[in-house]
PDB file of N, CA and C in Angstrom:
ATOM      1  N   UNK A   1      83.649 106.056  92.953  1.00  0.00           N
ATOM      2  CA  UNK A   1      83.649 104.679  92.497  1.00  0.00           C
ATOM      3  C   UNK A   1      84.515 103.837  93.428  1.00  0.00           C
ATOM      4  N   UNK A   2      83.658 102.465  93.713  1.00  0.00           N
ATOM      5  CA  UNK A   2      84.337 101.651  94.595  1.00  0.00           C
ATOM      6  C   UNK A   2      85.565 100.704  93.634  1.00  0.00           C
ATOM      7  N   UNK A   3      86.551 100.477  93.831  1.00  0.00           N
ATOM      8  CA  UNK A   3      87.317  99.481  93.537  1.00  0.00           C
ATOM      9  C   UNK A   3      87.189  97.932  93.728  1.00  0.00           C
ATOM     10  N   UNK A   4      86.953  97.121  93.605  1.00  0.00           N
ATOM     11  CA  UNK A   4      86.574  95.562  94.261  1.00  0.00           C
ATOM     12  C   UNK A   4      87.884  95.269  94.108  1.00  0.00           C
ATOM     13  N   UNK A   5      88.430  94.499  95.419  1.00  0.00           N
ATOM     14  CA  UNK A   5      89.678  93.592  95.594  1.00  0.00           C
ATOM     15  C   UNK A   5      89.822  93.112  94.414  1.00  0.00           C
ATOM     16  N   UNK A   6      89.296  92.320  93.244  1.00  0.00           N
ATOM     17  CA  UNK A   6      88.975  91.192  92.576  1.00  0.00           C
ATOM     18  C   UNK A   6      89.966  92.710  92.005  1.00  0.00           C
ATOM     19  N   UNK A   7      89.369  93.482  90.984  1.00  0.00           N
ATOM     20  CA  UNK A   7      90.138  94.188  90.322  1.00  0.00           C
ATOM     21  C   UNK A   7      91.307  94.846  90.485  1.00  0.00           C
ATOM     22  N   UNK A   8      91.578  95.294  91.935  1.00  0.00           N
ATOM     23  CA  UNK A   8      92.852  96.079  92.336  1.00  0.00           C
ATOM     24  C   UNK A   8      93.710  95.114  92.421  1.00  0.00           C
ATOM     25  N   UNK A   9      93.673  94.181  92.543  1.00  0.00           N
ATOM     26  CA  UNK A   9      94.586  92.656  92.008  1.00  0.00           C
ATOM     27  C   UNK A   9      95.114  92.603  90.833  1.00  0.00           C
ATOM     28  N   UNK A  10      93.555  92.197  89.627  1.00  0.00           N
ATOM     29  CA  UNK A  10      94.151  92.365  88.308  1.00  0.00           C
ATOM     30  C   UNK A  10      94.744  93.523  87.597  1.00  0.00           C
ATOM     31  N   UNK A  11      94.434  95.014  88.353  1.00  0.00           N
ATOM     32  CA  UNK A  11      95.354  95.788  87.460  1.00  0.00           C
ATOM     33  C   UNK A  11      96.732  96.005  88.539  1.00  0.00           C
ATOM     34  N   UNK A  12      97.195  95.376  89.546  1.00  0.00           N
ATOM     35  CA  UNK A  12      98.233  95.406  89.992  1.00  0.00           C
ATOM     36  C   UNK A  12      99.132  94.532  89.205  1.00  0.00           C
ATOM     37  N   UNK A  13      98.827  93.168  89.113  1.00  0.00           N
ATOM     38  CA  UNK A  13      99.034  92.503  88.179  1.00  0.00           C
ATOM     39  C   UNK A  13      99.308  92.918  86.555  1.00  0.00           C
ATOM     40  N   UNK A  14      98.540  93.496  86.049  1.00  0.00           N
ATOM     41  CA  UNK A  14      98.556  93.848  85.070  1.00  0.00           C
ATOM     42  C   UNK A  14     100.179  94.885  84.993  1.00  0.00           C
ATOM     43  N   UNK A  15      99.798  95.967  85.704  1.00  0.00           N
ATOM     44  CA  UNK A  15     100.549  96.802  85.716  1.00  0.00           C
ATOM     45  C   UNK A  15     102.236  96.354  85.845  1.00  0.00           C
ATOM     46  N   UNK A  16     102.316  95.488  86.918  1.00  0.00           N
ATOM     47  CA  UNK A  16     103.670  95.038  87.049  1.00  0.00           C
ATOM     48  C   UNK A  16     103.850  93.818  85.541  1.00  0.00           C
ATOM     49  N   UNK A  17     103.194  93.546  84.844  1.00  0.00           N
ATOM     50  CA  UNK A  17     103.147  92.479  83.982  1.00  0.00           C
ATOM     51  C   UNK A  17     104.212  93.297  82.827  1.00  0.00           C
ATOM     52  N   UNK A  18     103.950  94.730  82.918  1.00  0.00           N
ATOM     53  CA  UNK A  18     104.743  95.797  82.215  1.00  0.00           C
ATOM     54  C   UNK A  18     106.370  95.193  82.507  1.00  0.00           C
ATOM     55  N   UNK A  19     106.431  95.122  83.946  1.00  0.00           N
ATOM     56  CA  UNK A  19     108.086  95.134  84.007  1.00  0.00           C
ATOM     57  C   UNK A  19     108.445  94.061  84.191  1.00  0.00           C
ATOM     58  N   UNK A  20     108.008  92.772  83.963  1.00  0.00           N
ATOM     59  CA  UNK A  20     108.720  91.125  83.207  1.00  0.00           C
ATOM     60  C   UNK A  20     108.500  91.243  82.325  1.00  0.00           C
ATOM     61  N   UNK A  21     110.184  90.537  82.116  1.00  0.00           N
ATOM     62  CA  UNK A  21     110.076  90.315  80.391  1.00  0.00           C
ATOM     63  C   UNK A  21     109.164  89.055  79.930  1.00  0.00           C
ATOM     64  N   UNK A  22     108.870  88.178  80.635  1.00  0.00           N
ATOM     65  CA  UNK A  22     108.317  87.179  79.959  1.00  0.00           C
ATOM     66  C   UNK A  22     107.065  87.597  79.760  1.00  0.00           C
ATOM     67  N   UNK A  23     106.650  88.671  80.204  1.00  0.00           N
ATOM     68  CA  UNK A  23     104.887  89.101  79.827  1.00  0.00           C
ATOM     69  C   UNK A  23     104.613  90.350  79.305  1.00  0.00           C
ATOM     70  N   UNK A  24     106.346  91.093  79.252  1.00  0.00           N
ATOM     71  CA  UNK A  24     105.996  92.582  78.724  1.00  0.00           C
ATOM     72  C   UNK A  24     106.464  92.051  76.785  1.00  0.00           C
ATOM     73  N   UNK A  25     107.012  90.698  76.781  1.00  0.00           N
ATOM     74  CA  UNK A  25     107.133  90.735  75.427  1.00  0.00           C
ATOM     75  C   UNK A  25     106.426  89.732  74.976  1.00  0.00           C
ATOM     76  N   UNK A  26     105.624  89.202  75.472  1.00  0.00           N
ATOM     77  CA  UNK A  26     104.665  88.432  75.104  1.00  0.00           C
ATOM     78  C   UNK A  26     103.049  89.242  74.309  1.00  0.00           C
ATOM     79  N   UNK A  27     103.983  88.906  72.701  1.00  0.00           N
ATOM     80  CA  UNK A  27     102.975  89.688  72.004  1.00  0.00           C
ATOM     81  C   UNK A  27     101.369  89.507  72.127  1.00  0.00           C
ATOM     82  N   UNK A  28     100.518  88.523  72.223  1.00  0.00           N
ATOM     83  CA  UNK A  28      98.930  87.909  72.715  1.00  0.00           C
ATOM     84  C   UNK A  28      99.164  89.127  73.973  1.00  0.00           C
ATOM     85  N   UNK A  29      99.666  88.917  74.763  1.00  0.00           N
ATOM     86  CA  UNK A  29      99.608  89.358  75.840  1.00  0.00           C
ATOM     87  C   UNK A  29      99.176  91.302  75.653  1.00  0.00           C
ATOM     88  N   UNK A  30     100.690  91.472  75.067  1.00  0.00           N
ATOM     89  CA  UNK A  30     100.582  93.254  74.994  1.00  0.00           C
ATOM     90  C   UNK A  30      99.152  93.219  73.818  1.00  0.00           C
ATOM     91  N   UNK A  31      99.330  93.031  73.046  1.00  0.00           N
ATOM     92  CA  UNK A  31      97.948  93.156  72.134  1.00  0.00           C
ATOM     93  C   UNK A  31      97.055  93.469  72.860  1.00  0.00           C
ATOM     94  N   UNK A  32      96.749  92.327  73.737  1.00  0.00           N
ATOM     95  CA  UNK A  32      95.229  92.270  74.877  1.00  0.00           C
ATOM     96  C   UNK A  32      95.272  93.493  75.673  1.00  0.00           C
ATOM     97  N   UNK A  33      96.177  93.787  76.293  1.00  0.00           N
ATOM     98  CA  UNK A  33      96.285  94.929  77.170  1.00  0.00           C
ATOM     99  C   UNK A  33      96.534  96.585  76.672  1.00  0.00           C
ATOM    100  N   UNK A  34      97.500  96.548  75.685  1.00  0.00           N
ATOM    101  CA  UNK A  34      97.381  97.804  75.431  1.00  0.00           C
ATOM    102  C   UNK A  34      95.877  98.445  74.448  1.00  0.00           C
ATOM    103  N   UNK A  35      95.721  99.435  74.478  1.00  0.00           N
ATOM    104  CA  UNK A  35      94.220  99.904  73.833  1.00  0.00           C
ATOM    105  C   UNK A  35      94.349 100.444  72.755  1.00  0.00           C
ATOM    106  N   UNK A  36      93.728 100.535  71.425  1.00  0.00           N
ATOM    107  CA  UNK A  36      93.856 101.255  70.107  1.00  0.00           C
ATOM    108  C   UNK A  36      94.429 102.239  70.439  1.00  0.00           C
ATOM    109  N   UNK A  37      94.519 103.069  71.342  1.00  0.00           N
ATOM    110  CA  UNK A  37      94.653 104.654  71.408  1.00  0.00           C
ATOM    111  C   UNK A  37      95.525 104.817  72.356  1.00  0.00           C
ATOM    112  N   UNK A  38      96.702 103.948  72.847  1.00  0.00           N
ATOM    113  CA  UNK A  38      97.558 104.415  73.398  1.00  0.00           C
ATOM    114  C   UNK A  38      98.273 104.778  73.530  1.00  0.00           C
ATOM    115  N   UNK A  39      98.989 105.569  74.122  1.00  0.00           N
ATOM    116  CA  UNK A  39     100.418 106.744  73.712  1.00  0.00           C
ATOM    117  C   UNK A  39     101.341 106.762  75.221  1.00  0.00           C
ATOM    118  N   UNK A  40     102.127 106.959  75.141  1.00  0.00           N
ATOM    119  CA  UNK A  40     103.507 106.989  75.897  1.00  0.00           C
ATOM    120  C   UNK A  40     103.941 108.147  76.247  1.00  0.00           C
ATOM    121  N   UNK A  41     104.329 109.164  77.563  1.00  0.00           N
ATOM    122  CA  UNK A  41     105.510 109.825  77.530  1.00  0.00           C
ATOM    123  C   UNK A  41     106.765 109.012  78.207  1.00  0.00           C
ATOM    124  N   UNK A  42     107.416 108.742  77.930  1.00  0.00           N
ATOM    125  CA  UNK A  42     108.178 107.976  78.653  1.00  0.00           C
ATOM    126  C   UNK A  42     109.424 108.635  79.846  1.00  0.00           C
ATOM    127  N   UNK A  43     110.104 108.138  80.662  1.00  0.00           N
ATOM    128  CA  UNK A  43     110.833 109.113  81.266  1.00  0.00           C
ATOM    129  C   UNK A  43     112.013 109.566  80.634  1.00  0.00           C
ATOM    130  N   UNK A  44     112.576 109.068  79.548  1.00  0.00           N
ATOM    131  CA  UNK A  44     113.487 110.358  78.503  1.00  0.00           C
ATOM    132  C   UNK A  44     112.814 111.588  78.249  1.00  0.00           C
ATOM    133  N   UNK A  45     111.039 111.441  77.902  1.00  0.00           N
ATOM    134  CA  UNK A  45     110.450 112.537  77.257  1.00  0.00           C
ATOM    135  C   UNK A  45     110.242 111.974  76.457  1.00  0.00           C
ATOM    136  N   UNK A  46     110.204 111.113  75.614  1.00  0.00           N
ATOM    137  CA  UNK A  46     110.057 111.114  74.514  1.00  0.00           C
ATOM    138  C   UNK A  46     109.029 110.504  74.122  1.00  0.00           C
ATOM    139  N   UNK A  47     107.940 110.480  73.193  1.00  0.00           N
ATOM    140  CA  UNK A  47     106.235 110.033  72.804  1.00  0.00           C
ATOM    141  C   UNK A  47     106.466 108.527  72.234  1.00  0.00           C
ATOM    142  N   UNK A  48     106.192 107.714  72.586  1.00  0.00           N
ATOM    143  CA  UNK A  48     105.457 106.337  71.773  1.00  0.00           C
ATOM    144  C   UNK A  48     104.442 106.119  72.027  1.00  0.00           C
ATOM    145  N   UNK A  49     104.402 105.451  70.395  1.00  0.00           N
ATOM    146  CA  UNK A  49     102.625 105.156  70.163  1.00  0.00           C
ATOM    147  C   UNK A  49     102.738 103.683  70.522  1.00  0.00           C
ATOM    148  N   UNK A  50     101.160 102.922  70.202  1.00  0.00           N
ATOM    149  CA  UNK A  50     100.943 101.610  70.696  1.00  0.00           C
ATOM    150  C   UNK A  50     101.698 100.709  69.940  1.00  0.00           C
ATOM    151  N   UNK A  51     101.991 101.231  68.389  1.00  0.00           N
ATOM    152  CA  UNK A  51     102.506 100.236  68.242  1.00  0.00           C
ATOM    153  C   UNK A  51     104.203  99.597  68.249  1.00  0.00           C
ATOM    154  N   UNK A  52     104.871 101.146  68.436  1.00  0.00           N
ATOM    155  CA  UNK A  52     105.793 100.626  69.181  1.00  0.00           C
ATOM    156  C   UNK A  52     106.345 100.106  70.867  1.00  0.00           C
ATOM    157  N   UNK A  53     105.449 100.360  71.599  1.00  0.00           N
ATOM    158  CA  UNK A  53     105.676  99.555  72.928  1.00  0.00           C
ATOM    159  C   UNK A  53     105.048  97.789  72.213  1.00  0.00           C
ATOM    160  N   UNK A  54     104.320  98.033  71.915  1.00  0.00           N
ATOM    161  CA  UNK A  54     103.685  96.392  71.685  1.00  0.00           C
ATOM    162  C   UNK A  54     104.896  95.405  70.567  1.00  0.00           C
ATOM    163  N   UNK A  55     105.367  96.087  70.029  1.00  0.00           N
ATOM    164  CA  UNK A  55     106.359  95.607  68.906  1.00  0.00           C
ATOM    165  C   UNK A  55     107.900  96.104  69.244  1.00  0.00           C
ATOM    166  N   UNK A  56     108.121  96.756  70.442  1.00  0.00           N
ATOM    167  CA  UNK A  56     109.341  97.188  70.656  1.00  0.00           C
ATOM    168  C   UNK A  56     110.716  96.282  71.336  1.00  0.00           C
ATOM    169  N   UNK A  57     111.765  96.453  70.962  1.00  0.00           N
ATOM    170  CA  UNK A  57     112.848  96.040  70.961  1.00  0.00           C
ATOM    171  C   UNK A  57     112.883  95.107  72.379  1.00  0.00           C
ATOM    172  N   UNK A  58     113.058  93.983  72.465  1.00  0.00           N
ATOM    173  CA  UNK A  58     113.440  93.295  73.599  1.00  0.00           C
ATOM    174  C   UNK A  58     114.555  93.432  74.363  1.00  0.00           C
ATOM    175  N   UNK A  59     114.127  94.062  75.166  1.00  0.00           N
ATOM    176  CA  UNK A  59     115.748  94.344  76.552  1.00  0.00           C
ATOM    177  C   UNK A  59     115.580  93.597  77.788  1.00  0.00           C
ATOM    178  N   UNK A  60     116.595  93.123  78.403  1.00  0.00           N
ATOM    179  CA  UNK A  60     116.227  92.944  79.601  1.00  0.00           C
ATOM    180  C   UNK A  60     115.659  94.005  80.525  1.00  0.00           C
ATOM    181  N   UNK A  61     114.673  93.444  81.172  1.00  0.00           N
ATOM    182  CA  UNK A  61     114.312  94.522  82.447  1.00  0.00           C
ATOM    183  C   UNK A  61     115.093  94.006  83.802  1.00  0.00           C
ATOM    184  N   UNK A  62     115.193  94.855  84.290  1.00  0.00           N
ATOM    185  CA  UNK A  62     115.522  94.704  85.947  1.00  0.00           C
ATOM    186  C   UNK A  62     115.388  95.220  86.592  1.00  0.00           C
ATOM    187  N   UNK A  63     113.566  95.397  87.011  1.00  0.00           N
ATOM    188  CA  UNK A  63     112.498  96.372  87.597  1.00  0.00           C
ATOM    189  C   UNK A  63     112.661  95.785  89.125  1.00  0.00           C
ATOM    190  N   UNK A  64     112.883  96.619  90.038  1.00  0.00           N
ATOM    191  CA  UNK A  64     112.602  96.046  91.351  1.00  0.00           C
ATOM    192  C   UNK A  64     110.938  96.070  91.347  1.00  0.00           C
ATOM    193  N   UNK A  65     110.590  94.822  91.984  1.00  0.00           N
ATOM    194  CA  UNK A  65     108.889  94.831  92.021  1.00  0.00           C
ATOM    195  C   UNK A  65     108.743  93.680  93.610  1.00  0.00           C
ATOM    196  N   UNK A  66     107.667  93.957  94.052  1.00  0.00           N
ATOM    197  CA  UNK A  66     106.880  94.850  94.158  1.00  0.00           C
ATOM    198  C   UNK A  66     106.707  96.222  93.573  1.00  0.00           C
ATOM    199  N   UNK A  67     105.862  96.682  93.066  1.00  0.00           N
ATOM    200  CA  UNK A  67     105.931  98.384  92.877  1.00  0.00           C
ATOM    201  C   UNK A  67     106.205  98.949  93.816  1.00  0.00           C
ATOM    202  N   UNK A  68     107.072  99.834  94.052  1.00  0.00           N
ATOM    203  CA  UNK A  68     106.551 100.962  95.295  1.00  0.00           C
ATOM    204  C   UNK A  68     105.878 102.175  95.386  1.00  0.00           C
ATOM    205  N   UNK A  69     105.240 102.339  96.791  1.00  0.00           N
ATOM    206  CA  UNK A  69     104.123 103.036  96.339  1.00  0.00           C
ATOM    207  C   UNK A  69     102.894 103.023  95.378  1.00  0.00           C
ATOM    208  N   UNK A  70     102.319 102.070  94.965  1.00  0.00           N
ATOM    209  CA  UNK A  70     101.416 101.862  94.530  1.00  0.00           C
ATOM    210  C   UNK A  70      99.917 101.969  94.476  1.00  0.00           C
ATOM    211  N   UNK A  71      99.484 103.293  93.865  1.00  0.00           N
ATOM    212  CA  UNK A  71      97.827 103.000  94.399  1.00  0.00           C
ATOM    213  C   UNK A  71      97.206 103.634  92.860  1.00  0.00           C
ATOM    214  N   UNK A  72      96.184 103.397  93.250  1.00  0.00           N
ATOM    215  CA  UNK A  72      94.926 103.147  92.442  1.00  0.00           C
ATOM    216  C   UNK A  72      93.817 104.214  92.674  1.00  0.00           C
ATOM    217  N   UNK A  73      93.523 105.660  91.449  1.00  0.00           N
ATOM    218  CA  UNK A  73      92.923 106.421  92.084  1.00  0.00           C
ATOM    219  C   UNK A  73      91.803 106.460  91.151  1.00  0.00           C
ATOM    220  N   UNK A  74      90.411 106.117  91.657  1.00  0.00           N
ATOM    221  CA  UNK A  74      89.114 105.707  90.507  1.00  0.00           C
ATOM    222  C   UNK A  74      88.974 107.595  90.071  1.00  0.00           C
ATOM    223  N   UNK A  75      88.977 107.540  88.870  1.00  0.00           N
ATOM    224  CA  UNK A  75      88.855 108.279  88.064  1.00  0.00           C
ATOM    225  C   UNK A  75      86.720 108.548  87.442  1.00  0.00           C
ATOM    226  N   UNK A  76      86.370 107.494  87.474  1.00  0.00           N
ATOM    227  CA  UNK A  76      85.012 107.313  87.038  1.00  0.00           C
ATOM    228  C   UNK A  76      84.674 106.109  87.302  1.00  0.00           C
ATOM    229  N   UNK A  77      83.550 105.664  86.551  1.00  0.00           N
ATOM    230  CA  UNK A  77      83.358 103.974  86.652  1.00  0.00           C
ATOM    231  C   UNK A  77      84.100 103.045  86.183  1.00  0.00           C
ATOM    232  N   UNK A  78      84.636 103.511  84.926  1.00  0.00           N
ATOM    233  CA  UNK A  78      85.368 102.862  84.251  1.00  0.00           C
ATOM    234  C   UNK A  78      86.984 102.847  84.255  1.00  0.00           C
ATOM    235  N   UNK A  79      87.278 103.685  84.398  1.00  0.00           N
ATOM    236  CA  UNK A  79      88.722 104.377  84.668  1.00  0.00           C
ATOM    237  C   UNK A  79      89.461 104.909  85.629  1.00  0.00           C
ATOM    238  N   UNK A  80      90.591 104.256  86.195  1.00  0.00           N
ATOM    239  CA  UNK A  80      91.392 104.861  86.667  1.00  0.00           C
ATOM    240  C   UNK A  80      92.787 105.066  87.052  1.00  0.00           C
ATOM    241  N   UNK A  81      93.747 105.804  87.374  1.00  0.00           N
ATOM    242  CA  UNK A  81      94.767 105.922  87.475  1.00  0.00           C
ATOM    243  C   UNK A  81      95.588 105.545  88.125  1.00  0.00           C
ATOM    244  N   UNK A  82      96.611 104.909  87.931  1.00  0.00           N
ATOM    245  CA  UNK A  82      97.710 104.110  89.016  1.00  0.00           C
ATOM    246  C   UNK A  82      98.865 104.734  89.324  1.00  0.00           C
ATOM    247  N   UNK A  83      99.445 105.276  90.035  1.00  0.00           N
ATOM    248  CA  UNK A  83     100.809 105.658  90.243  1.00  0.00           C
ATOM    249  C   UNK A  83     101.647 105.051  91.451  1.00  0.00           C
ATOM    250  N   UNK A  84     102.999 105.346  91.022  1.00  0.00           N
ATOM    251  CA  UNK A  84     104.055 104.724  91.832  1.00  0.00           C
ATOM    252  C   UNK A  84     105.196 105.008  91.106  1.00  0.00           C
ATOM    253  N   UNK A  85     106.303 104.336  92.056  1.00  0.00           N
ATOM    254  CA  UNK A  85     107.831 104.650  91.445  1.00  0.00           C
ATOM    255  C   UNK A  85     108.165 103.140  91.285  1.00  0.00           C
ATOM    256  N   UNK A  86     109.062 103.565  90.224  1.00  0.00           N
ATOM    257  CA  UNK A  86     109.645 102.328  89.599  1.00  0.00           C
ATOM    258  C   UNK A  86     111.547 102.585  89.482  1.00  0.00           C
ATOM    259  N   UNK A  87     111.702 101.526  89.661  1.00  0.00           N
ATOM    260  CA  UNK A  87     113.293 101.550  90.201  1.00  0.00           C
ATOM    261  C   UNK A  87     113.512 100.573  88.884  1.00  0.00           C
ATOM    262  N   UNK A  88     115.004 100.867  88.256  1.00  0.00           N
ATOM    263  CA  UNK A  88     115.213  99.812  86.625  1.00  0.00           C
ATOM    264  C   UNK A  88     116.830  99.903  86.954  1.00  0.00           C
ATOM    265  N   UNK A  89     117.235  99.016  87.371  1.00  0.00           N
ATOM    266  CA  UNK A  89     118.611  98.652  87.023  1.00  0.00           C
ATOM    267  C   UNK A  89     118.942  98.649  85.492  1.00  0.00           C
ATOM    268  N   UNK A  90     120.049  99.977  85.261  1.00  0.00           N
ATOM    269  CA  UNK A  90     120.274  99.750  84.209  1.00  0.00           C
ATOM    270  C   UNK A  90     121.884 100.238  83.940  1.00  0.00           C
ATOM    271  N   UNK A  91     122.886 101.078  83.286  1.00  0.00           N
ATOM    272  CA  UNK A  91     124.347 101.273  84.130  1.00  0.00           C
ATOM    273  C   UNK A  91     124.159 101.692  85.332  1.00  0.00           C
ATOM    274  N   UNK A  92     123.487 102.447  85.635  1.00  0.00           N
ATOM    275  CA  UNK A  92     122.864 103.323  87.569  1.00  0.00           C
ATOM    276  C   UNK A  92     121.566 103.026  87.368  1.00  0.00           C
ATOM    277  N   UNK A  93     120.952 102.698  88.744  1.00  0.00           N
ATOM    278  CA  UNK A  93     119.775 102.861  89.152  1.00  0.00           C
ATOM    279  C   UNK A  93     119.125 103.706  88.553  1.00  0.00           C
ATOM    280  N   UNK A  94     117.783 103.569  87.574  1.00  0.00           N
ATOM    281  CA  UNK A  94     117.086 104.591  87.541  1.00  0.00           C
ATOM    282  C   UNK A  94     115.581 104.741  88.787  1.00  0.00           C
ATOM    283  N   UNK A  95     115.051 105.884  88.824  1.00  0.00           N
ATOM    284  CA  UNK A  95     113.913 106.044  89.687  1.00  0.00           C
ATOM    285  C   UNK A  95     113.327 106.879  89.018  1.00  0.00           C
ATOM    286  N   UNK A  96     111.885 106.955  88.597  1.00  0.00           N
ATOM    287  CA  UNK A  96     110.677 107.473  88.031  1.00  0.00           C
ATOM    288  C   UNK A  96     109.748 107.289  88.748  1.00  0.00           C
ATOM    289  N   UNK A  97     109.147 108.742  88.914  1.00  0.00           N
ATOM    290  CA  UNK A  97     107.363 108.631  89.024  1.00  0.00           C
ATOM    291  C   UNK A  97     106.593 108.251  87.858  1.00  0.00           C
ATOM    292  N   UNK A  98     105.993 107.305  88.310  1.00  0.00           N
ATOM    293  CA  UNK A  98     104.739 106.207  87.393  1.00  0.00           C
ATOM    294  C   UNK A  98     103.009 106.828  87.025  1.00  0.00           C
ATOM    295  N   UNK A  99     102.908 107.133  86.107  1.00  0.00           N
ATOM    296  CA  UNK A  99     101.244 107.074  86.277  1.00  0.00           C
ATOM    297  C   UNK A  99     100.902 106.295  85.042  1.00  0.00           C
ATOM    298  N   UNK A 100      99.465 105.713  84.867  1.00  0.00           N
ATOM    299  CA  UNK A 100      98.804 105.235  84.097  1.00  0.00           C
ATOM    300  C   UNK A 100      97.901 104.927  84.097  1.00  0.00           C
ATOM    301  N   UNK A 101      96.653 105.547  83.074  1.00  0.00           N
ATOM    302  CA  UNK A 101      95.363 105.317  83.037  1.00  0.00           C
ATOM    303  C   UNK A 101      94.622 104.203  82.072  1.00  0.00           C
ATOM    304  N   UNK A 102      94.119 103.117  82.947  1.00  0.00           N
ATOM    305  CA  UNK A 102      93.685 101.847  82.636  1.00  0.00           C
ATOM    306  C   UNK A 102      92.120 102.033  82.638  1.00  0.00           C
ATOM    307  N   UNK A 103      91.315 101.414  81.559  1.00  0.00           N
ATOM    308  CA  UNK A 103      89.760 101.505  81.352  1.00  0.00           C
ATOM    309  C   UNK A 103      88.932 100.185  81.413  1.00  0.00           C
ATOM    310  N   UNK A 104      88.024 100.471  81.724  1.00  0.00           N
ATOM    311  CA  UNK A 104      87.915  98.659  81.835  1.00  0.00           C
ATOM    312  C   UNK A 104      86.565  98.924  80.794  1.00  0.00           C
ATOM    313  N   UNK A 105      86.839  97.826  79.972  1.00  0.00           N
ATOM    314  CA  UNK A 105      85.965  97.349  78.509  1.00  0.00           C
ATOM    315  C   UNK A 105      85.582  96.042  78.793  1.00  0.00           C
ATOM    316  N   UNK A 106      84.729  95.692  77.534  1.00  0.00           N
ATOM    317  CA  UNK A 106      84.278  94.524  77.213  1.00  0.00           C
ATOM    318  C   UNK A 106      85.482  93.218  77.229  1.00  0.00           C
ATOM    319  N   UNK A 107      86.582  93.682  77.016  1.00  0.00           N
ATOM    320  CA  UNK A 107      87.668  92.528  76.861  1.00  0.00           C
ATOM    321  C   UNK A 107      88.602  92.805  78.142  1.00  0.00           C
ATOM    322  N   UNK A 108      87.943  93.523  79.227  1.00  0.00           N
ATOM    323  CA  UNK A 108      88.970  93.615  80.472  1.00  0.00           C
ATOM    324  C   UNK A 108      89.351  94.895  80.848  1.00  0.00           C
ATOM    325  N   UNK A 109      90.650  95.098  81.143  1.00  0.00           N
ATOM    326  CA  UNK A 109      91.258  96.685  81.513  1.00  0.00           C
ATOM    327  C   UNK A 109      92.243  96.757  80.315  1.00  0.00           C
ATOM    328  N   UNK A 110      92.216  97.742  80.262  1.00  0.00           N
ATOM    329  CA  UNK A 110      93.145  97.754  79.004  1.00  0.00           C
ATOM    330  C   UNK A 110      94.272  99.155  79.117  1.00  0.00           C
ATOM    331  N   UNK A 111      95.112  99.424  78.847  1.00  0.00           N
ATOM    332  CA  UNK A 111      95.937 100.859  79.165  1.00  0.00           C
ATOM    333  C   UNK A 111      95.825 101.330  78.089  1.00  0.00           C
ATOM    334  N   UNK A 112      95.282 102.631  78.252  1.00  0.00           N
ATOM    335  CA  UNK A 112      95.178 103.834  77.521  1.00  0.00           C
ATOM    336  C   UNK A 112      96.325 104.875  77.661  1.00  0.00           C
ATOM    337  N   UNK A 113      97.253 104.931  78.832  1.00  0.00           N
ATOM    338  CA  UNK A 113      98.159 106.010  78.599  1.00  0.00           C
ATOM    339  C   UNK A 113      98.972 105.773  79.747  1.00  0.00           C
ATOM    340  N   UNK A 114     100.405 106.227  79.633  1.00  0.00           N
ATOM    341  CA  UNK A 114     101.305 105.911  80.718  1.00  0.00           C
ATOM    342  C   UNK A 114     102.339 107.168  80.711  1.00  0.00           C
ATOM    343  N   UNK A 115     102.768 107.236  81.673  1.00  0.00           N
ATOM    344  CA  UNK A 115     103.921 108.907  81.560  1.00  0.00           C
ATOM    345  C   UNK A 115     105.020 108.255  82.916  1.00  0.00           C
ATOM    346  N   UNK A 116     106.249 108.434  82.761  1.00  0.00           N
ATOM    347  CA  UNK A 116     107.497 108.516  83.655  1.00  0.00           C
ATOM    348  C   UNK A 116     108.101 109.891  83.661  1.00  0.00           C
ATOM    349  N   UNK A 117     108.182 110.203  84.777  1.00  0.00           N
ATOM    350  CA  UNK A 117     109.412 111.306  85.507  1.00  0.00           C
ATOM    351  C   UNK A 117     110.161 111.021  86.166  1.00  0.00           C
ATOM    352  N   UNK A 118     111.259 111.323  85.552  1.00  0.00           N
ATOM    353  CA  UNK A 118     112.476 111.130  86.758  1.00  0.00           C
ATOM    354  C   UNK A 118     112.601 111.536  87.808  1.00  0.00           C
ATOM    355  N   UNK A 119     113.394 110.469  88.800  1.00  0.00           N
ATOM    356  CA  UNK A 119     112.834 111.683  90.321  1.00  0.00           C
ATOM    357  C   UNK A 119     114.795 111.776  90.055  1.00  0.00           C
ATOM    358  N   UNK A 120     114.898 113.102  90.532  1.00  0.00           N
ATOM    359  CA  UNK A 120     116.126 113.539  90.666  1.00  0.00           C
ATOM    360  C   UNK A 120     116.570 113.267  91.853  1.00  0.00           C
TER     361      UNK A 120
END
């Protein structure tokens, strides 16, 4: 499956939309994007469901972005996977490997699943 510019835009976009706060807590917003069925490992380990990322606690972020490393690996027609590292100022620098699988529906791309690892 080919990717079209037009889309590797909007889910770059999308994806970094995760790490501002003005669009990761913008409830219309997460609604639209996250998918009935989405689930979390996060890089503690620990599982959330959709409806706590979409309804979850407001923190500041302080994501270095650009992403780094960023790509986009088509999975099917509909789906595919993004990975990269993400850097979060928080008491120390954190650094995680990124993945997440985005589907594209009738109402757009939507995220179905996301996982962080710490890079040691």
């Amino acid at each position: 499956m080919m990717i079209s510019e037009q889309d590797k835009k909007i889910l770059k976009d999308l994806e970094e939309s995760l790490w501002k706060s003005e669009t990761r807590f913008d409830l219309v917003h997460q609604e639209r994007i996250f998918a009935p069925d989405f689930f979390k490992f996060g890089r503690s380990g620990r599982r959330y469901t959709r409806d706590q990322m979409v309804r979850g606690e407001q923190l500041p972020i302080k994501a270095k972005l650009p992403l780094q490393e960023f790509k986009i690996h088509p999975l099917d027609s509909k789906n595919v996977l993004i990975t990269y590292i993400s850097e979060v100022q928080y008491e120390e620098l954190e650094r995680a490997n990124r993945c997440s699988v985005w589907s594209l529906t009738p109402n757009g791309w939507q995220l179905r699943f996301h996982q962080g690892t710490p890079i040691l």
